[in-house]
PDB file of N, CA and C in Angstrom:
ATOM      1  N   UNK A   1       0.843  -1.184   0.000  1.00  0.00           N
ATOM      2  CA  UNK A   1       0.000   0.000   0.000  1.00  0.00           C
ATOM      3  C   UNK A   1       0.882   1.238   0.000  1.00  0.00           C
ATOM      4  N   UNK A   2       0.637   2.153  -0.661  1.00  0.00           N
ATOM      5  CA  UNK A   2       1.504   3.528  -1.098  1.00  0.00           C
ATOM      6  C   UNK A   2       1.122   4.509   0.355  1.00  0.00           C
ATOM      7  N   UNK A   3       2.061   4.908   0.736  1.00  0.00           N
ATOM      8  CA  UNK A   3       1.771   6.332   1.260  1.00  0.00           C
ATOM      9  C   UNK A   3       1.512   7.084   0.989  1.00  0.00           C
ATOM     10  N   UNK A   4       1.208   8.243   1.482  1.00  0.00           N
ATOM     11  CA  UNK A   4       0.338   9.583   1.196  1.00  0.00           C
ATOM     12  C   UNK A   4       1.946  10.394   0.556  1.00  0.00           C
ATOM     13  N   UNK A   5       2.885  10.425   0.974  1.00  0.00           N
ATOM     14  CA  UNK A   5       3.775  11.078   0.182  1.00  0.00           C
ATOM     15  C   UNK A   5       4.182  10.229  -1.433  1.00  0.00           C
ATOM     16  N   UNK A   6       4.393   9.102  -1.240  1.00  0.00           N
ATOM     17  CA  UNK A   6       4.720   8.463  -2.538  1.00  0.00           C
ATOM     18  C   UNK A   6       3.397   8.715  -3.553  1.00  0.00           C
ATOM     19  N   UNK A   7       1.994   8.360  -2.769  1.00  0.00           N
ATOM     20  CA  UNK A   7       1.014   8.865  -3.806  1.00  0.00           C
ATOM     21  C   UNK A   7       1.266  10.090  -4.263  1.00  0.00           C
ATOM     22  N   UNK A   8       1.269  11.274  -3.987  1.00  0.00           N
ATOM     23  CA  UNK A   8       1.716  12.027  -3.885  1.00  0.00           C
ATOM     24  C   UNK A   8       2.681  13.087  -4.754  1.00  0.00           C
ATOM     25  N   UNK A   9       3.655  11.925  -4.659  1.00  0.00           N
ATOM     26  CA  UNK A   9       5.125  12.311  -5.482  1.00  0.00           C
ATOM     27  C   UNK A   9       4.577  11.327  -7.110  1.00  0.00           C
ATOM     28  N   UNK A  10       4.034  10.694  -6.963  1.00  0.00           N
ATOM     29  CA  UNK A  10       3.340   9.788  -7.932  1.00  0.00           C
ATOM     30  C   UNK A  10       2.721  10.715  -8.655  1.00  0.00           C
ATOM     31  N   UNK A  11       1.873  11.012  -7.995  1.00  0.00           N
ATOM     32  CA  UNK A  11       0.616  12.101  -8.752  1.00  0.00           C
ATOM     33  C   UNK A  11       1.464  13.677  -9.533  1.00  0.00           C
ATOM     34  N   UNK A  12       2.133  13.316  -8.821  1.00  0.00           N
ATOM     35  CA  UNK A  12       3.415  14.987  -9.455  1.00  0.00           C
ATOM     36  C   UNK A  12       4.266  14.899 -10.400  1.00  0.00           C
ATOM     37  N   UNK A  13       4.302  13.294 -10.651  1.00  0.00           N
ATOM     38  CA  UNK A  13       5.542  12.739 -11.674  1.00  0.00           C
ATOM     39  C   UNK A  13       4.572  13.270 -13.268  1.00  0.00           C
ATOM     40  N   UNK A  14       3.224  12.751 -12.728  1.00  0.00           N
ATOM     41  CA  UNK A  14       2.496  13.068 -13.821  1.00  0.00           C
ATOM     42  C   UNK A  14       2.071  14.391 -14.840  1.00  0.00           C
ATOM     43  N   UNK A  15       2.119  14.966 -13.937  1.00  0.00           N
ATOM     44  CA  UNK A  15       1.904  16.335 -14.366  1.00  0.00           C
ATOM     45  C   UNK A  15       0.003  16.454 -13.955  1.00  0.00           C
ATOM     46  N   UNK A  16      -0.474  17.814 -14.517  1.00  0.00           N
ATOM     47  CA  UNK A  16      -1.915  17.746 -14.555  1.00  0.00           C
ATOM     48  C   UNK A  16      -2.803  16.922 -14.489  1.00  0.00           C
ATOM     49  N   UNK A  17      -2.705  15.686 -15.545  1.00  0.00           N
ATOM     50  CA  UNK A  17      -3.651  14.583 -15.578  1.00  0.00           C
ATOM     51  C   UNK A  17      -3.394  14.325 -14.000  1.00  0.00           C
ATOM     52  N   UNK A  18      -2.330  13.577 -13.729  1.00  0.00           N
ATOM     53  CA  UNK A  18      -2.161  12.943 -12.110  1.00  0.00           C
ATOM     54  C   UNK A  18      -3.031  13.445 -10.697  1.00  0.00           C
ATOM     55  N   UNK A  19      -3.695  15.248 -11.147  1.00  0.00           N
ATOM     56  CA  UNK A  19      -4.204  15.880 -10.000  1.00  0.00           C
ATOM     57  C   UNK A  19      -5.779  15.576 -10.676  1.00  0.00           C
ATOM     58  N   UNK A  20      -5.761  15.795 -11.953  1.00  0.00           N
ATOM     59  CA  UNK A  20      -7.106  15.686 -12.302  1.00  0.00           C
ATOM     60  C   UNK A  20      -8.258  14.180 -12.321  1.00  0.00           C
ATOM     61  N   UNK A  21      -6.829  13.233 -12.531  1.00  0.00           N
ATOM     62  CA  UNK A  21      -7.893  12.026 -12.545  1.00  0.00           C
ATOM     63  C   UNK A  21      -8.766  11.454 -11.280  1.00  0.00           C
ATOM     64  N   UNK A  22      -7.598  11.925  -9.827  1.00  0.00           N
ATOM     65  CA  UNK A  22      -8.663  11.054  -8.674  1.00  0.00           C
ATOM     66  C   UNK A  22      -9.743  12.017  -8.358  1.00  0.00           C
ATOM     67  N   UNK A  23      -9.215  13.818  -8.847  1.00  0.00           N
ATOM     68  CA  UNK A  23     -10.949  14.375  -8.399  1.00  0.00           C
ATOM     69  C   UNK A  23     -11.869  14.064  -9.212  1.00  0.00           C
ATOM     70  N   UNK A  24     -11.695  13.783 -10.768  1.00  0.00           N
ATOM     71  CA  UNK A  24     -12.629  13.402 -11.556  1.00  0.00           C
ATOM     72  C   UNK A  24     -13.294  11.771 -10.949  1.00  0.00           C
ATOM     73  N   UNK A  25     -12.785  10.887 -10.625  1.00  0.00           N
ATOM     74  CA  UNK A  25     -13.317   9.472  -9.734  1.00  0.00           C
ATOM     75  C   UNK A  25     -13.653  10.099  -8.885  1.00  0.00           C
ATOM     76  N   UNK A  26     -13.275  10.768  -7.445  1.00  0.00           N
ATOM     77  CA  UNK A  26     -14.101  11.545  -6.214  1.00  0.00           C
ATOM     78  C   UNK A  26     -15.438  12.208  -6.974  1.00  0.00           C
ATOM     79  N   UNK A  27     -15.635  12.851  -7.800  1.00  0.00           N
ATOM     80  CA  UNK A  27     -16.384  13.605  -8.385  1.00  0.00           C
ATOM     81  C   UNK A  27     -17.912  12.823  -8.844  1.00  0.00           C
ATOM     82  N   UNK A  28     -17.177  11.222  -9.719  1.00  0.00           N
ATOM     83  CA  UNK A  28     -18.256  10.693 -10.245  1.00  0.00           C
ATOM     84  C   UNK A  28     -18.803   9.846  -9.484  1.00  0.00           C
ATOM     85  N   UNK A  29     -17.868   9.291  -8.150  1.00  0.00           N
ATOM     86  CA  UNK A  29     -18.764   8.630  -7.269  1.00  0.00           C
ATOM     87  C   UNK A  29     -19.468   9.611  -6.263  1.00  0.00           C
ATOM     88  N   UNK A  30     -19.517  10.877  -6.080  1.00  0.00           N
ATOM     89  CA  UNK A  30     -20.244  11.491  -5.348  1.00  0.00           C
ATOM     90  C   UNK A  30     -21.522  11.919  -5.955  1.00  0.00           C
ATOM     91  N   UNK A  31     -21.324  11.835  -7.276  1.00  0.00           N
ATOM     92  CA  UNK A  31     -22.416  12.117  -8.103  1.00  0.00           C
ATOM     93  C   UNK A  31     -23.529  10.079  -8.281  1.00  0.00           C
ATOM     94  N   UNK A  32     -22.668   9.508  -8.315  1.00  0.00           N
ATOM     95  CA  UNK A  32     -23.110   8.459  -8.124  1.00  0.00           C
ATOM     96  C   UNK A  32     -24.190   8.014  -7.151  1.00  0.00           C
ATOM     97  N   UNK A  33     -23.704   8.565  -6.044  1.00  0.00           N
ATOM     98  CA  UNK A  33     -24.193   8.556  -4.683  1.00  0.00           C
ATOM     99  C   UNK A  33     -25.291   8.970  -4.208  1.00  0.00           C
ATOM    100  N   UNK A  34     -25.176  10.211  -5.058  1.00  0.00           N
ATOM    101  CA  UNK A  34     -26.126  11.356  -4.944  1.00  0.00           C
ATOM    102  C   UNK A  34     -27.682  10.625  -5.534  1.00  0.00           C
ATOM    103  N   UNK A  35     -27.354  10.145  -7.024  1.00  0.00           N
ATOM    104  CA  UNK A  35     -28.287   9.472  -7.281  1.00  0.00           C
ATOM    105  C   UNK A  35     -29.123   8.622  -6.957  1.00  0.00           C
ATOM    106  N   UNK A  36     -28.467   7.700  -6.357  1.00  0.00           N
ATOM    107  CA  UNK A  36     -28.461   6.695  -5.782  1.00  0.00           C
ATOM    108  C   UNK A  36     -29.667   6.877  -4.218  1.00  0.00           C
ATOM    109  N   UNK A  37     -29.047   8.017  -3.508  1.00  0.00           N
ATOM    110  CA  UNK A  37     -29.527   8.672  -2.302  1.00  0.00           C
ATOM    111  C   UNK A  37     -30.976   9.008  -3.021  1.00  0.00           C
ATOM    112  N   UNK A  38     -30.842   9.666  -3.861  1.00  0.00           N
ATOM    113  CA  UNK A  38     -32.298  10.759  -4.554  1.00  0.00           C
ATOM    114  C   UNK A  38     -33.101   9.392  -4.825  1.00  0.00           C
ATOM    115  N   UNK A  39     -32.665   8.892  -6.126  1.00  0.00           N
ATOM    116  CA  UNK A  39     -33.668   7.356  -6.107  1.00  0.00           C
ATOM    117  C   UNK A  39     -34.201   6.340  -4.825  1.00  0.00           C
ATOM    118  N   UNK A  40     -33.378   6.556  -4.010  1.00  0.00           N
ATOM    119  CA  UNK A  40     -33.692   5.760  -2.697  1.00  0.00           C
ATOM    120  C   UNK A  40     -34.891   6.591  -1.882  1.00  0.00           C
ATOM    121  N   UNK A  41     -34.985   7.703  -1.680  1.00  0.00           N
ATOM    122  CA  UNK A  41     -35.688   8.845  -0.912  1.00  0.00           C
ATOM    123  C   UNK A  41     -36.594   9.354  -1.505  1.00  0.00           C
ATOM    124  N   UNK A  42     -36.132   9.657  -2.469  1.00  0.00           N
ATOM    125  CA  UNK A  42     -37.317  10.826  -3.068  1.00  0.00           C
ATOM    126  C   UNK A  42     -38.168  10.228  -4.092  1.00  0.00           C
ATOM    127  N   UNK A  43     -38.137   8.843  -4.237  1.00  0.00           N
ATOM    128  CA  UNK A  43     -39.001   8.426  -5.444  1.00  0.00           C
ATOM    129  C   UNK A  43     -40.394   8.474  -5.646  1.00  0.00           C
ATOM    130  N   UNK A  44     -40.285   9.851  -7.241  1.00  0.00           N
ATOM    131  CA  UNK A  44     -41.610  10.088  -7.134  1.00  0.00           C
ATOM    132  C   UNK A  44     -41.929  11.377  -6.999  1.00  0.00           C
ATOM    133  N   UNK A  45     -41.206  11.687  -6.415  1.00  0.00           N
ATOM    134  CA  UNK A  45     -41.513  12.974  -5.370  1.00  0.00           C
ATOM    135  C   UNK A  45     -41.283  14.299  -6.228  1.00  0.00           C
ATOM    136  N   UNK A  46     -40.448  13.929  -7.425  1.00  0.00           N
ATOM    137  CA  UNK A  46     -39.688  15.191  -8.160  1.00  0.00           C
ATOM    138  C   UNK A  46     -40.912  16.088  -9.076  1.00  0.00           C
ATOM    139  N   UNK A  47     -41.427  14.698  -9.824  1.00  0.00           N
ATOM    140  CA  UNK A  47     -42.811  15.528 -10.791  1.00  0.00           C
ATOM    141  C   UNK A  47     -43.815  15.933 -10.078  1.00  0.00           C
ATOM    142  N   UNK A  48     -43.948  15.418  -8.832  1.00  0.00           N
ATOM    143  CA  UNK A  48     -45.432  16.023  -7.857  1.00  0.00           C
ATOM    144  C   UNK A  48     -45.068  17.451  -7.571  1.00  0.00           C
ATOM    145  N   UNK A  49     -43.920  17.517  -7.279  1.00  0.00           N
ATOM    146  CA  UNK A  49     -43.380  18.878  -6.845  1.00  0.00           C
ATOM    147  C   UNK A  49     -43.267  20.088  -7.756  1.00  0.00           C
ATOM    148  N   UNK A  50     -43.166  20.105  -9.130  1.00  0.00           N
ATOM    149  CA  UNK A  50     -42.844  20.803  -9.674  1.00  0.00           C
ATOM    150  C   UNK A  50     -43.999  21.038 -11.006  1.00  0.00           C
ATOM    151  N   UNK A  51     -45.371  20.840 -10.080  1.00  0.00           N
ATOM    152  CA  UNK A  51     -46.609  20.572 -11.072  1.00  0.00           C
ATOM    153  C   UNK A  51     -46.796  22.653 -10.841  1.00  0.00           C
ATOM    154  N   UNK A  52     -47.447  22.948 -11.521  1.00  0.00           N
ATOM    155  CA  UNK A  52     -48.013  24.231 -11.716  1.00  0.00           C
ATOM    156  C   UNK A  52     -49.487  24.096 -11.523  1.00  0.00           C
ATOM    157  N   UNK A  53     -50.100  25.077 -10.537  1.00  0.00           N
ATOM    158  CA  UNK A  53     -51.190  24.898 -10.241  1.00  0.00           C
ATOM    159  C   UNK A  53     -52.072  25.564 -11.500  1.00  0.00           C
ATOM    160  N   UNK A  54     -53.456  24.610 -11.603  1.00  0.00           N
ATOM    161  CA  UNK A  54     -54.363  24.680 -12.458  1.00  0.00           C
ATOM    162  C   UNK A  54     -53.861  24.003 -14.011  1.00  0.00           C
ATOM    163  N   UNK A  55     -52.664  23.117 -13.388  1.00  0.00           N
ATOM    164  CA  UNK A  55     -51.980  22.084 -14.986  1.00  0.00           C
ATOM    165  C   UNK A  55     -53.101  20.952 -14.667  1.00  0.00           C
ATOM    166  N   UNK A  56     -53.831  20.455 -16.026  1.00  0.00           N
ATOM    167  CA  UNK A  56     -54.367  19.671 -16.106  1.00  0.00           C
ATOM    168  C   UNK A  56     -53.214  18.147 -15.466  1.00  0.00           C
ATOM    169  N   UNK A  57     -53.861  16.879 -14.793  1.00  0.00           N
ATOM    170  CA  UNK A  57     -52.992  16.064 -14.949  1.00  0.00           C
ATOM    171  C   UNK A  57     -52.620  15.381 -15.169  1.00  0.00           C
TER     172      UNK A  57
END
């Protein structure tokens, strides 16, 4: 298992990509999550909410 400095020095060897790829993975599993959370909770709940009163239905 790598340390936090060798990751680190790893991620620096790379240049740009090296900083950009683990926030882009942090990024898509939080978005993942998110979904995941919303489908679990709120199902359903999104089109009731955002009806305009006197919309046929």
């Amino acid at each position: 298992m790598m340390m936090l400095t060798e990751c680190l020095a790893w991620m620096d060897s790379m240049g740009w990509v090296g900083w950009l790829m683990p926030l882009a993975v942090l990024l898509l599993i939080g978005l993942a999550a998110t979904a995941l959370a919303r489908l679990m909770f709120f199902k359903g709940n999104a089109v009731k909410g955002n009806a305009i009163k006197g919309d046929r239905p």
